[in-house]
C-alpha atoms as a PDB file:
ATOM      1  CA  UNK A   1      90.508 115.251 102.314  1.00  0.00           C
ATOM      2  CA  UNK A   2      91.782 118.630 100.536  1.00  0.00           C
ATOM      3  CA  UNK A   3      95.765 118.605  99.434  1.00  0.00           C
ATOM      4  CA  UNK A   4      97.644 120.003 101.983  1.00  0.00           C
ATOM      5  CA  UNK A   5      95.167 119.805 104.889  1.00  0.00           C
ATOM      6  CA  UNK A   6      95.840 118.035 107.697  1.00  0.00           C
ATOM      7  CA  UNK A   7      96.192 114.396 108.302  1.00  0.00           C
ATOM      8  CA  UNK A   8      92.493 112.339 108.919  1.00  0.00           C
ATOM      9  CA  UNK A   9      91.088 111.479 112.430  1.00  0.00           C
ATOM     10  CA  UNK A  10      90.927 107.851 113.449  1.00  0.00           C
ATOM     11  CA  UNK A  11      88.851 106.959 116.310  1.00  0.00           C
ATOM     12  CA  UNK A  12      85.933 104.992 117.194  1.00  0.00           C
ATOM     13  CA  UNK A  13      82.119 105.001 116.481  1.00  0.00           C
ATOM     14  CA  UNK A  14      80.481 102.585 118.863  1.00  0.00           C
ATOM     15  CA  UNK A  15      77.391 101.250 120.434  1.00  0.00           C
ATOM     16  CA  UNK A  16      76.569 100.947 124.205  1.00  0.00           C
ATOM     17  CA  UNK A  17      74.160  99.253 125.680  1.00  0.00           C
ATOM     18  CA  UNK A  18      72.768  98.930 129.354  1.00  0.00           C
ATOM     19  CA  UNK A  19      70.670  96.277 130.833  1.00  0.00           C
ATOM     20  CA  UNK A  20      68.634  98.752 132.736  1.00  0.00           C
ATOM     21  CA  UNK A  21      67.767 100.334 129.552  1.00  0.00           C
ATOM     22  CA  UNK A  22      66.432  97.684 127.297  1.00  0.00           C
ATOM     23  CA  UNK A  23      65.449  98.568 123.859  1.00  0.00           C
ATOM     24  CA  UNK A  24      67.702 101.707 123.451  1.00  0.00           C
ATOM     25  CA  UNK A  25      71.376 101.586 122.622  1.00  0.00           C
ATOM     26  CA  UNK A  26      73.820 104.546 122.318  1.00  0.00           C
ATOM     27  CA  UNK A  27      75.874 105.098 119.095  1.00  0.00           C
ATOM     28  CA  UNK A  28      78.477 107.791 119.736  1.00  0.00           C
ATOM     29  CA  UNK A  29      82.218 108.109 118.944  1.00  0.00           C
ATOM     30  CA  UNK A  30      85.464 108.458 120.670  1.00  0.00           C
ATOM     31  CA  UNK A  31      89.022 108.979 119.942  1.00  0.00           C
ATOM     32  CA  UNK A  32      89.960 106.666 122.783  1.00  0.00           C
ATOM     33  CA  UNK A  33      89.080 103.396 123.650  1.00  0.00           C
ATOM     34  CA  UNK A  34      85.626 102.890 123.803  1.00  0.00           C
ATOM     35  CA  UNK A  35      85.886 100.375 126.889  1.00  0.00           C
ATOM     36  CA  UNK A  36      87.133 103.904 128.701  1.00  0.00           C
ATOM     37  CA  UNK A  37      84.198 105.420 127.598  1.00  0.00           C
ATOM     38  CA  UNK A  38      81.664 102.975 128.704  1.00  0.00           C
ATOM     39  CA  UNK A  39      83.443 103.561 131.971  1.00  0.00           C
ATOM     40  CA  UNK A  40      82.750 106.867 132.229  1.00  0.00           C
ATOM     41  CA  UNK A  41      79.210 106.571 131.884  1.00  0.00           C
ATOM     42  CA  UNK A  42      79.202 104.336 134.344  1.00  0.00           C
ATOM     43  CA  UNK A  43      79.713 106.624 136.843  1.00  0.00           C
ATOM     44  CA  UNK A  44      76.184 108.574 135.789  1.00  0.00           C
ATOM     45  CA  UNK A  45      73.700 107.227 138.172  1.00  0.00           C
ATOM     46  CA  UNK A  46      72.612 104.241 136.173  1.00  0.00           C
ATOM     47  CA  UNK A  47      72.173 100.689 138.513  1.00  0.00           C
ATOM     48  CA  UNK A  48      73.931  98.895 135.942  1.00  0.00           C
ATOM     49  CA  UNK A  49      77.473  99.044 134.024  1.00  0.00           C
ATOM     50  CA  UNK A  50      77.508  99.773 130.404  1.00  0.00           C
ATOM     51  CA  UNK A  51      78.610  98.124 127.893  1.00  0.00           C
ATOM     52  CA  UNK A  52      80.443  98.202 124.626  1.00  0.00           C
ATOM     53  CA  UNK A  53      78.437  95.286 122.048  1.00  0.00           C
ATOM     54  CA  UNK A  54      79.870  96.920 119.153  1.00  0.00           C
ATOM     55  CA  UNK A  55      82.844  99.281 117.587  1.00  0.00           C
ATOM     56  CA  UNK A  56      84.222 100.249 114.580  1.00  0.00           C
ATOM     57  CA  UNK A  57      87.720 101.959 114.184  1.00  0.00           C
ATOM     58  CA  UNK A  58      87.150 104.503 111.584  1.00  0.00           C
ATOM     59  CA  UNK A  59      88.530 107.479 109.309  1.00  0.00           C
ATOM     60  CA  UNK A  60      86.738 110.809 110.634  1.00  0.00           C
ATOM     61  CA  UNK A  61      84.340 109.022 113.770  1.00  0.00           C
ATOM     62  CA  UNK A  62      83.091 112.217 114.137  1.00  0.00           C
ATOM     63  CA  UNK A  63      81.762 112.654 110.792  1.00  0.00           C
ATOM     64  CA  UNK A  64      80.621 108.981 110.797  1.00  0.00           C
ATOM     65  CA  UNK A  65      78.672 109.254 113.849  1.00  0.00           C
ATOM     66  CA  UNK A  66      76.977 112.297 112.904  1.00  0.00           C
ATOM     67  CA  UNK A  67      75.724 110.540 109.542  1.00  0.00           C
ATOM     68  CA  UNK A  68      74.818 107.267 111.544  1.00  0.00           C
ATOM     69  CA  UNK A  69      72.589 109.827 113.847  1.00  0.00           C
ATOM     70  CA  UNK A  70      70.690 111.140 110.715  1.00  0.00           C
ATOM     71  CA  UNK A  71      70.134 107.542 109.317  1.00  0.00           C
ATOM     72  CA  UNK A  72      68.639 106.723 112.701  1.00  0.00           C
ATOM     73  CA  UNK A  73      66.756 109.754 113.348  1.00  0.00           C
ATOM     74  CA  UNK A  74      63.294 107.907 113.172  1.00  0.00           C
ATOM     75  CA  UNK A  75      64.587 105.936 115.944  1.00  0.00           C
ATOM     76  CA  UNK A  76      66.045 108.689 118.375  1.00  0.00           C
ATOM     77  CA  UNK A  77      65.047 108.594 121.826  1.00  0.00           C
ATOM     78  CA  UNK A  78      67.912 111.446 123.448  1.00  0.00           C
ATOM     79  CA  UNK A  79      70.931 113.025 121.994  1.00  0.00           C
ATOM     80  CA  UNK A  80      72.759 109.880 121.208  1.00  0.00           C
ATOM     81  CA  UNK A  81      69.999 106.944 122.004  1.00  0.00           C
ATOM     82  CA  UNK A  82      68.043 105.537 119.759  1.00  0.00           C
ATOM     83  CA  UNK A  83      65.355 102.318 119.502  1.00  0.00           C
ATOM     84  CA  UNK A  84      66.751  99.978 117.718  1.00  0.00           C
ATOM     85  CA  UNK A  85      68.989  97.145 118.464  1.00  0.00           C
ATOM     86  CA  UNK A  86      72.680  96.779 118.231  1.00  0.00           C
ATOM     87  CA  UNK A  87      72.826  94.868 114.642  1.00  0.00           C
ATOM     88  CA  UNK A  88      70.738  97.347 112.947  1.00  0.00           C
ATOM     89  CA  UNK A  89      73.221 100.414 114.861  1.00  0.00           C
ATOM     90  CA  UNK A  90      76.261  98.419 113.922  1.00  0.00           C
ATOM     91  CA  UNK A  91      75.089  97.797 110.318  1.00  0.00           C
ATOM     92  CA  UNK A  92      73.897 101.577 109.506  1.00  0.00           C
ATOM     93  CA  UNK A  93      77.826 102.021 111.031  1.00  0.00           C
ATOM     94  CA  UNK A  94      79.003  99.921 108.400  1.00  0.00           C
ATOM     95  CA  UNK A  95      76.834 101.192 105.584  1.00  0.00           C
ATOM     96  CA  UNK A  96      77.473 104.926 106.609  1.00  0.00           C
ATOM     97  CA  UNK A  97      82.086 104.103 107.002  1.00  0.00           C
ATOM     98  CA  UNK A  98      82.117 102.051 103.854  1.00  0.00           C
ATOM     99  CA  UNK A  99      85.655 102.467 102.708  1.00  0.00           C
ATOM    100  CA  UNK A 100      86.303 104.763 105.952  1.00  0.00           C
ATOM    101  CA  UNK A 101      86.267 101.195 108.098  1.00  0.00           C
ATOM    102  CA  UNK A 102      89.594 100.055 109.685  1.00  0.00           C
ATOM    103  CA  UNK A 103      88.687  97.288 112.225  1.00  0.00           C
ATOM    104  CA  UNK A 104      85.366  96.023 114.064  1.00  0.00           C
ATOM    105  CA  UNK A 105      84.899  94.461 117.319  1.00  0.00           C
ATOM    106  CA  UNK A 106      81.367  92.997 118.460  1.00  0.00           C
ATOM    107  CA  UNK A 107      78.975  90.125 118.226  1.00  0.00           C
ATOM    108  CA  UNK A 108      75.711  91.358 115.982  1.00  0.00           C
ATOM    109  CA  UNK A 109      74.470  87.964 115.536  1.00  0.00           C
ATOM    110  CA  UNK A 110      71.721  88.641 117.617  1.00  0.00           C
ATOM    111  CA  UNK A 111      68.395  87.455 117.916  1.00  0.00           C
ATOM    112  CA  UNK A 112      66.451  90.625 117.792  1.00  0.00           C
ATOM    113  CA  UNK A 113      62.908  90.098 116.276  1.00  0.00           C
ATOM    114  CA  UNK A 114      63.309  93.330 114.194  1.00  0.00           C
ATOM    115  CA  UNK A 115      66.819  92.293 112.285  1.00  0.00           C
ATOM    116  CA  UNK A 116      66.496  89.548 110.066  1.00  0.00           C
ATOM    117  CA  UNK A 117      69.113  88.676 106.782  1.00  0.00           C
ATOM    118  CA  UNK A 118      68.942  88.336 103.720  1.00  0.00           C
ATOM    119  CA  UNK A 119      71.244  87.324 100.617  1.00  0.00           C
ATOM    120  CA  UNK A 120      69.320  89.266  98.590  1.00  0.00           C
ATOM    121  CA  UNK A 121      71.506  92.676  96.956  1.00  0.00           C
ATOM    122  CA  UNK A 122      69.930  95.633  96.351  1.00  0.00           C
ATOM    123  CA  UNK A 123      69.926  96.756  92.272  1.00  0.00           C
ATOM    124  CA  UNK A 124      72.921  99.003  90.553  1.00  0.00           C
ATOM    125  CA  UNK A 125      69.817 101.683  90.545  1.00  0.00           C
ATOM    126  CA  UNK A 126      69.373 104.569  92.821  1.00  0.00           C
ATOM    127  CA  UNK A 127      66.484 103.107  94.371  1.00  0.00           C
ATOM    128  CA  UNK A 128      64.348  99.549  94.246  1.00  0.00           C
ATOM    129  CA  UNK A 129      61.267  98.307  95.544  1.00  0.00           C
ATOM    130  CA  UNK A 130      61.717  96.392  98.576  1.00  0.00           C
ATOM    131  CA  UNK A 131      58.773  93.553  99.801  1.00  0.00           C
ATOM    132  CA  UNK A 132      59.074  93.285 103.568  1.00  0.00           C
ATOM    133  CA  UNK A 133      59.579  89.319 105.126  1.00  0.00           C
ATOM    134  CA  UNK A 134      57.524  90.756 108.124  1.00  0.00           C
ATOM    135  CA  UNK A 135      54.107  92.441 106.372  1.00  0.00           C
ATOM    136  CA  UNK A 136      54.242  91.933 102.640  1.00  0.00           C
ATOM    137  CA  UNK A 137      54.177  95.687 102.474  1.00  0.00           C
ATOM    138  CA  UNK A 138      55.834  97.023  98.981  1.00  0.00           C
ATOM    139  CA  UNK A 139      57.720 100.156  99.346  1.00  0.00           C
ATOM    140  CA  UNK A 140      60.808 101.936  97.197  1.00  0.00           C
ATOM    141  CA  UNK A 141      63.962 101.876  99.443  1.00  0.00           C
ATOM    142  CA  UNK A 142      67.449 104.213  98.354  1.00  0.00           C
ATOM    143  CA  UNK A 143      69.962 101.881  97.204  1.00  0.00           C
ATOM    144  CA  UNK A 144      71.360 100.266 100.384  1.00  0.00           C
ATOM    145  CA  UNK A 145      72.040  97.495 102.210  1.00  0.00           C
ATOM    146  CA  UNK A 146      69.864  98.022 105.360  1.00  0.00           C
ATOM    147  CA  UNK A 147      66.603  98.366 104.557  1.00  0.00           C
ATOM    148  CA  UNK A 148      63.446  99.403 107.086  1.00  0.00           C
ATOM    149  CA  UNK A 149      59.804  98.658 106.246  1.00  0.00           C
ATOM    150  CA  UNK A 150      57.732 102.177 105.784  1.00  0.00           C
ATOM    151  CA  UNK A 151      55.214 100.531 107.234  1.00  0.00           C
ATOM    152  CA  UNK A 152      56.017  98.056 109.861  1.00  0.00           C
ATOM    153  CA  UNK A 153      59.224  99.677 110.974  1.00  0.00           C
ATOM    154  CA  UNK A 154      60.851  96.610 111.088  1.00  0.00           C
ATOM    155  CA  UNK A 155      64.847  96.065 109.273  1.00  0.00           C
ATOM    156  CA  UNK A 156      65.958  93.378 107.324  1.00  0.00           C
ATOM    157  CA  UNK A 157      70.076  93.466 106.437  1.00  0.00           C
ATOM    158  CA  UNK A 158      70.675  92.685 102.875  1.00  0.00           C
ATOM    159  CA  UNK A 159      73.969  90.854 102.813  1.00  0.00           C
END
């Protein structure tokens, strides 16, 4: 933030979810709670409530969110929903808020097939080549901790 420009943002970047909709969450921020949010979309039509499975209280959500969308892009399904599941949203959150991260609320211990973990760290390099758990494919990956398979599609979580 520039000298003598205003104070930073805090709000939330979050992920929703909806039974009716399985497969597709929606990562989008708020500068109010995100429970009130989830309520509000409620009253769209859809048979069943939303949900909040994940939030992050952040410096500049708006920013944030906008960064998370490009990270996801592959996956988008609509303006804000995208095909993934709620650990890989709420880990390309973290990744994206780094030092920008105030608090986190959610379960991501999920058991969604496409996340898996790993203790292994990505190199000090820009990049590094990354062998996928799921199809033994080789492929060079930026420097991150969330990692998708080029060819598979599937994530893996490098903690």
């Amino acid at each position: 933030m520039a000298e003598g420009s205003e104070m930073s943002v805090r709000g939330w970047v979050y992920v929703i979810v909806n039974d009716a909709m399985p497969g597709l969450v929606k990562v989008g921020y708020s500068t109010k709670d995100p429970q009130l949010r989830a309520a509000e979309l409620g009253g769209t039509g859809v048979p069943l409530p939303f949900t909040v499975a994940y939030d992050a209280l952040v410096i500049e959500p708006r920013t944030i969110e906008q960064k998370v969308h490009q990270e996801l892009s592959d996956r988008r399904k609509g303006k804000e929903w995208f095909c993934c599941g709620v650990a890989e949203a709420a880990a390309v959150i973290r990744e994206v808020a780094r030092g920008d991260l105030i608090l986190e609320n959610g379960d991501t211990n999920t058991a969604d097939p496409r996340v898996q973990f790993s203790d292994v760290r990505p190199s000090s390099g820009s990049s590094f080549d990354y062998v996928c758990r799921f199809c033994d494919h080789v492929t060079s990956q930026p420097n991150s901790h969330v990692v998708r398979c080029s060819y598979c599609g599937k994530t893996e979580i490098l903690t």
